[in-house]
Protein backbone atom coordinates (compact mmCIF):
# COMPACT_ATOMS: atom_id res chain seq x y z
CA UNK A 1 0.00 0.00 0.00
CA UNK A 2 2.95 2.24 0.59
CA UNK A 3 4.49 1.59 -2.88
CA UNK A 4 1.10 2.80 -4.34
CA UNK A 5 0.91 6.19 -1.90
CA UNK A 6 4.71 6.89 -3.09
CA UNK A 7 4.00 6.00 -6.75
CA UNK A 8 0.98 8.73 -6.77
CA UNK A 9 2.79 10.95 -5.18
CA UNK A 10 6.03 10.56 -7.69
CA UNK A 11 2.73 11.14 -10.29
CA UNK A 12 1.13 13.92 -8.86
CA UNK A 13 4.40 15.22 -8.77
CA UNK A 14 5.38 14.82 -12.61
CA UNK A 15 1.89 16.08 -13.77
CA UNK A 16 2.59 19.22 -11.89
CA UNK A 17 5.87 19.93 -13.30
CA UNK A 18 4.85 18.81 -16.90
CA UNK A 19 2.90 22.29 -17.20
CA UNK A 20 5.63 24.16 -15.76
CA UNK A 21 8.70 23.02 -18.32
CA UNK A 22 5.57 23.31 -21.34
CA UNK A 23 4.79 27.03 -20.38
CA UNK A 24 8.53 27.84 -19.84
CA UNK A 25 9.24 28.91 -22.94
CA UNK A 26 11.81 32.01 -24.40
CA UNK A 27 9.78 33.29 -27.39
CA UNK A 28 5.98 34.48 -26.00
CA UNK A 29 2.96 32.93 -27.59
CA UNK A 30 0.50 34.46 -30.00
CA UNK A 31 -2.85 35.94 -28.26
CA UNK A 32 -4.76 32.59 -28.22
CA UNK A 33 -2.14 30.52 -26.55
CA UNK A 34 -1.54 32.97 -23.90
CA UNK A 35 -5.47 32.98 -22.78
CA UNK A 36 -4.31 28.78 -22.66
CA UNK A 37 -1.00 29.41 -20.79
CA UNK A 38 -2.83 31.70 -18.31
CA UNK A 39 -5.64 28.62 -17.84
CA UNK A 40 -2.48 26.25 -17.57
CA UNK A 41 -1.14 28.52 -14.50
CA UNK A 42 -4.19 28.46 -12.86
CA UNK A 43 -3.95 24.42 -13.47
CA UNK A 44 -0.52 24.18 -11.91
CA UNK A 45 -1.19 25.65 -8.96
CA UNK A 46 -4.61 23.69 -8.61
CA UNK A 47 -2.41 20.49 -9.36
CA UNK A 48 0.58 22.00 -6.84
CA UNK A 49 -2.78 22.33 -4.28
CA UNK A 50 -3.72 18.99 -5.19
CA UNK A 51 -0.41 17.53 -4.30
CA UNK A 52 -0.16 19.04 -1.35
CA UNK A 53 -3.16 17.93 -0.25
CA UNK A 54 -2.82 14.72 -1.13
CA UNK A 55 0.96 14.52 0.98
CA UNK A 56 -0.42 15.75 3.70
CA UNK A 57 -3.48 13.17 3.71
CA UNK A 58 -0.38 10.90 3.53
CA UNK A 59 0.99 12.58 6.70
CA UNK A 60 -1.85 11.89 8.48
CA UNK A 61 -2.69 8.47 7.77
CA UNK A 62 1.05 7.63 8.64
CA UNK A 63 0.94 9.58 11.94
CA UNK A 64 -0.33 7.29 14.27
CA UNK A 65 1.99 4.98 12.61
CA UNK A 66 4.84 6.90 13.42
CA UNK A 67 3.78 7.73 16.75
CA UNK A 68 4.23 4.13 17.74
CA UNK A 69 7.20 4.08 16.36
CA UNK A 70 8.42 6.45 18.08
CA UNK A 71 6.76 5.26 21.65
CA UNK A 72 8.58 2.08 20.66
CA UNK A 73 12.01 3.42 20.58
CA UNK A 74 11.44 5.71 23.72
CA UNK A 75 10.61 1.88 25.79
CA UNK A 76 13.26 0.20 24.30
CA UNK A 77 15.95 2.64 23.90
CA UNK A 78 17.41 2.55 28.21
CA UNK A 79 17.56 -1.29 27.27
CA UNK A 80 19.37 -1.10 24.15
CA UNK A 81 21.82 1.32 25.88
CA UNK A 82 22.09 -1.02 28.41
CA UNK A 83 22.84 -4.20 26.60
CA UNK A 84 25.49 -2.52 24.39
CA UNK A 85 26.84 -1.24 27.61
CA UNK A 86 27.13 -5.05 28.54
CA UNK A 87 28.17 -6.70 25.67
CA UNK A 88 29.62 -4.15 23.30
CA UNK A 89 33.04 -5.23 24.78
CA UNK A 90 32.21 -8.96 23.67
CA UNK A 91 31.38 -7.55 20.55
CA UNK A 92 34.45 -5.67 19.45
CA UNK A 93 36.41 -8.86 20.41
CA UNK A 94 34.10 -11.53 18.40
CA UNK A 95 34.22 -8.51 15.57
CA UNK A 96 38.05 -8.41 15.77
CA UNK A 97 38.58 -12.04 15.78
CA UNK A 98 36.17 -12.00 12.23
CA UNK A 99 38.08 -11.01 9.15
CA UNK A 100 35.10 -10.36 6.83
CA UNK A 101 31.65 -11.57 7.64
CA UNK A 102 30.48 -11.78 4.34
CA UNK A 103 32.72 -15.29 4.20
CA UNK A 104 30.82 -17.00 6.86
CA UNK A 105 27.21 -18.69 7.05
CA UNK A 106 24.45 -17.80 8.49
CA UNK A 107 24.52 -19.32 12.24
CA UNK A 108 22.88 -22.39 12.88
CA UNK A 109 21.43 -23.38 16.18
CA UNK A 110 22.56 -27.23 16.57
CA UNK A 111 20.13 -29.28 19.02
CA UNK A 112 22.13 -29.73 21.95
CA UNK A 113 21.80 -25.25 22.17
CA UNK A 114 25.14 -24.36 20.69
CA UNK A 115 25.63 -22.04 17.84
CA UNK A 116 27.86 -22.78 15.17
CA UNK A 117 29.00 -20.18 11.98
CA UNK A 118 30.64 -22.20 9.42
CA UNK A 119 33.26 -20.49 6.84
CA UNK A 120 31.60 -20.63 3.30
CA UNK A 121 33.68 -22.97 0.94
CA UNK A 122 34.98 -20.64 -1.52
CA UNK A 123 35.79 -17.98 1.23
CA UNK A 124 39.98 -18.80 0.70
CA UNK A 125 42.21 -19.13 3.51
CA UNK A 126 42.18 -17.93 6.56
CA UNK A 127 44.28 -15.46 7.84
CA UNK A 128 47.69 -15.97 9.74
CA UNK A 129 46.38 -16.15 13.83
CA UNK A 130 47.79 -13.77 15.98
CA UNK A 131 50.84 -14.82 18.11
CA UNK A 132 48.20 -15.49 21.87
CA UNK A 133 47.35 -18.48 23.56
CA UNK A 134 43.53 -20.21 21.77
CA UNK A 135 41.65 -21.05 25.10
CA UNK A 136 39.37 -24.04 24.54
């Protein structure tokens, strides 16, 4: 539904511009076309009224939308803070240890509760490890 509002709107948008390039012209019209081009004006901003009527109807209807949204980030943001105040530590590390995600699977949750990430096949060797002790 939102890739129809946004393809009106990119429509209402080109038919109100389409007047303005066609009346934009350097050399002026004979008597007849300017009683059209002055009709045309009166068109564009009708359309540019039209437009803007119809993006603010789109305002509205996404309002309470965005209201929850933003009610949702204003619960959950103290706990996000929190948890990257806990684990962004662990994070950096596991990050560092990773030489390019893009080279590893998705993770799979085995049945016993671990979580393994495989290395895709045609990732290429891995890199040299670092001189420290591997705790297992």
């Amino acid at each position: 539904m939102i890739r129809f509002h946004l393809s009106a709107a990119a429509l209402a948008l080109l038919v109100a511009i389409a007047p303005a390039q066609s009346t934009a012209q350097d050399t002026p019209a004979p008597e007849g076309l300017q009683d059209k081009q002055r009709d045309s004006e009166d068109g564009l901003s009708l359309m540019e009224r039209g437009a803007r009527m119809f993006l603010e109807g789109m305002r509205g209807e996404m309002a309470p939308a965005l209201e929850d949204l933003r009610d949702m980030l204003l619960t959950m943001g103290p706990a996000m803070q929190e948890f990257l105040r806990e684990m962004g530590p662990a994070m950096t590390e596991l990050l560092g240890r990773i030489d390019n995600l893009a080279a590893y699977q998705m993770p799979e949750l085995l049945p016993n509760g671990d979580i393994i990430i495989r290395r895709k096949p045609d990732a290429g060797p891995l890199p040299p490890p670092a001189d420290e002790e591997i705790d297992i």
